[in-house]
C-alpha atoms as a PDB file:
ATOM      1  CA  UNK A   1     -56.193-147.351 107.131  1.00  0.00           C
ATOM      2  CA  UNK A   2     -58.432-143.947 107.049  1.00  0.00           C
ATOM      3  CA  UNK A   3     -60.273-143.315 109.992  1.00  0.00           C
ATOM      4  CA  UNK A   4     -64.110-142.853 108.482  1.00  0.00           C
ATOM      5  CA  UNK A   5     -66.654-140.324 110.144  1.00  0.00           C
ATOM      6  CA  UNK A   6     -69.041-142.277 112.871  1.00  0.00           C
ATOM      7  CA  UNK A   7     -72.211-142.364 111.019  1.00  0.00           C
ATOM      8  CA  UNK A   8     -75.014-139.721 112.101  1.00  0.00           C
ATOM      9  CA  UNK A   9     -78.378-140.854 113.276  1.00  0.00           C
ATOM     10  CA  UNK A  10     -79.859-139.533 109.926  1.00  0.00           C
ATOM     11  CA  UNK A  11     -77.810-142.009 107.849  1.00  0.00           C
ATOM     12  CA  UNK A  12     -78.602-144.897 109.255  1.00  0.00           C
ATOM     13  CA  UNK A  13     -82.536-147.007 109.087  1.00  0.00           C
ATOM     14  CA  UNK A  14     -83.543-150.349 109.285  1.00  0.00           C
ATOM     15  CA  UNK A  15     -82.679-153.132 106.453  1.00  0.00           C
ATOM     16  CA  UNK A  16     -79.238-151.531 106.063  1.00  0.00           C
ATOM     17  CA  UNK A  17     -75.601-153.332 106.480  1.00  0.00           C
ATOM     18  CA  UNK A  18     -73.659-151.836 109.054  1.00  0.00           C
ATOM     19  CA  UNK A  19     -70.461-152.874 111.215  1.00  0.00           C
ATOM     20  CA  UNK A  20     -71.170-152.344 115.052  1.00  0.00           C
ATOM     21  CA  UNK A  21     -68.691-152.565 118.037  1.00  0.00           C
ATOM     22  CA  UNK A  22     -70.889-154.738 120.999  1.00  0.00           C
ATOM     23  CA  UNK A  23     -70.144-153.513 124.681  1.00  0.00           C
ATOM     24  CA  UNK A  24     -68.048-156.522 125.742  1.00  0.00           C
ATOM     25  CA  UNK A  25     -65.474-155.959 122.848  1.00  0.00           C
ATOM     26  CA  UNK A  26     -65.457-151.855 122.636  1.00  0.00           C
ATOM     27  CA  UNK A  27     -61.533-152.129 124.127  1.00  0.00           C
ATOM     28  CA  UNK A  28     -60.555-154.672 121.602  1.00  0.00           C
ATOM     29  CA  UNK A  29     -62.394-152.395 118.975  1.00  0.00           C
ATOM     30  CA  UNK A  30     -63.702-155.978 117.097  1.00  0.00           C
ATOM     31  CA  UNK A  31     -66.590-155.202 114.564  1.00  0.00           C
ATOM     32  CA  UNK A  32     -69.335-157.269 114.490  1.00  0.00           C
ATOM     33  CA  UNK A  33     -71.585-156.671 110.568  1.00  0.00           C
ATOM     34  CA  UNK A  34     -75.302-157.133 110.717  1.00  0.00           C
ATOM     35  CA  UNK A  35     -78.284-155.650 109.383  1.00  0.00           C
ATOM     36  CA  UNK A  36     -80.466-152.913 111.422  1.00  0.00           C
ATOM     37  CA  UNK A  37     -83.942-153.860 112.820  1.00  0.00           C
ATOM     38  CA  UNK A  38     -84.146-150.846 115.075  1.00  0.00           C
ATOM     39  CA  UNK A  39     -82.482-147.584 115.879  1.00  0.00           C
ATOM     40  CA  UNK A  40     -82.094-147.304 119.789  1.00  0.00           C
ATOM     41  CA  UNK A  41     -80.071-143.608 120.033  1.00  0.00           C
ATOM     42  CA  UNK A  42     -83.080-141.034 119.989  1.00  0.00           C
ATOM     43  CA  UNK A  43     -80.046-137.927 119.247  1.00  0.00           C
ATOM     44  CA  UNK A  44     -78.602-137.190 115.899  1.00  0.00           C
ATOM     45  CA  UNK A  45     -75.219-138.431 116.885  1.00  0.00           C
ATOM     46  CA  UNK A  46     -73.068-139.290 119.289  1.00  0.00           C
ATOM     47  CA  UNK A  47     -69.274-139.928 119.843  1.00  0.00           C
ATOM     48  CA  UNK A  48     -69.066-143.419 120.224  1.00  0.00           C
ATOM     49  CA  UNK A  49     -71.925-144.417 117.679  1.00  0.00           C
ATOM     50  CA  UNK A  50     -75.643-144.617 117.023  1.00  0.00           C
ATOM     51  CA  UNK A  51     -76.561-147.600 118.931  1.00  0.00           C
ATOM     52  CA  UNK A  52     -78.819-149.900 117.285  1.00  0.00           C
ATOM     53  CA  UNK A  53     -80.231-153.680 117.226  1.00  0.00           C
ATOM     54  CA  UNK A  54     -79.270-156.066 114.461  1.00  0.00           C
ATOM     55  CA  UNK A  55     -81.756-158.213 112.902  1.00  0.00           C
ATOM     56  CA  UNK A  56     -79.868-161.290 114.825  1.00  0.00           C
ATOM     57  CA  UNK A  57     -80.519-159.134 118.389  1.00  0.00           C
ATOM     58  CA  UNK A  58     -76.899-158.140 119.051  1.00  0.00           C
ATOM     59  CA  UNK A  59     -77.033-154.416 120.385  1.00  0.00           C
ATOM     60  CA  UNK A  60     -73.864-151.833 119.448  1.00  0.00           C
ATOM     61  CA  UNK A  61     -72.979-148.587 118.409  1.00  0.00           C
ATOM     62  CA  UNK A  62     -72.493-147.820 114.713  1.00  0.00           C
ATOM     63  CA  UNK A  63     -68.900-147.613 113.655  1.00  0.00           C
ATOM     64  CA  UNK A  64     -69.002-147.823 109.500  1.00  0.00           C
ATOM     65  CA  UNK A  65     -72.297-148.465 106.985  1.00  0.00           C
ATOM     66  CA  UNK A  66     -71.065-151.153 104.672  1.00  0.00           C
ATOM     67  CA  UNK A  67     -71.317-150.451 100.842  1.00  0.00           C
END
């Protein structure tokens, strides 16, 4: 498996499909897939992932944008 880049901040907007690691499973590394309602990071990136809130209210950082 190919580690992708951590999306940047400037990549990543409301309506689109994303996979998200929460805070409770960040050791395990489980993904969790959603769609954005809001950007919560204010800078342009950061090592562990944009966070953001999915449309279903689940809060994580940004680990791939699905295609």
């Amino acid at each position: 498996m190919i580690a992708m880049p951590i999306p940047k901040r400037s990549e990543i907007h409301p309506g689109l499909r994303v996979q998200i690691v929460e805070k409770q499973n960040q050791r395990a590394g489980t993904l969790t897939e959603g769609i954005v309602a809001r950007v919560l990071t204010r800078s342009p990136k950061h090592p562990h992932g944009i966070k953001v809130m999915l449309e279903d209210g689940k809060v994580g950082r940004v680990q791939a944008i699905v295609e």
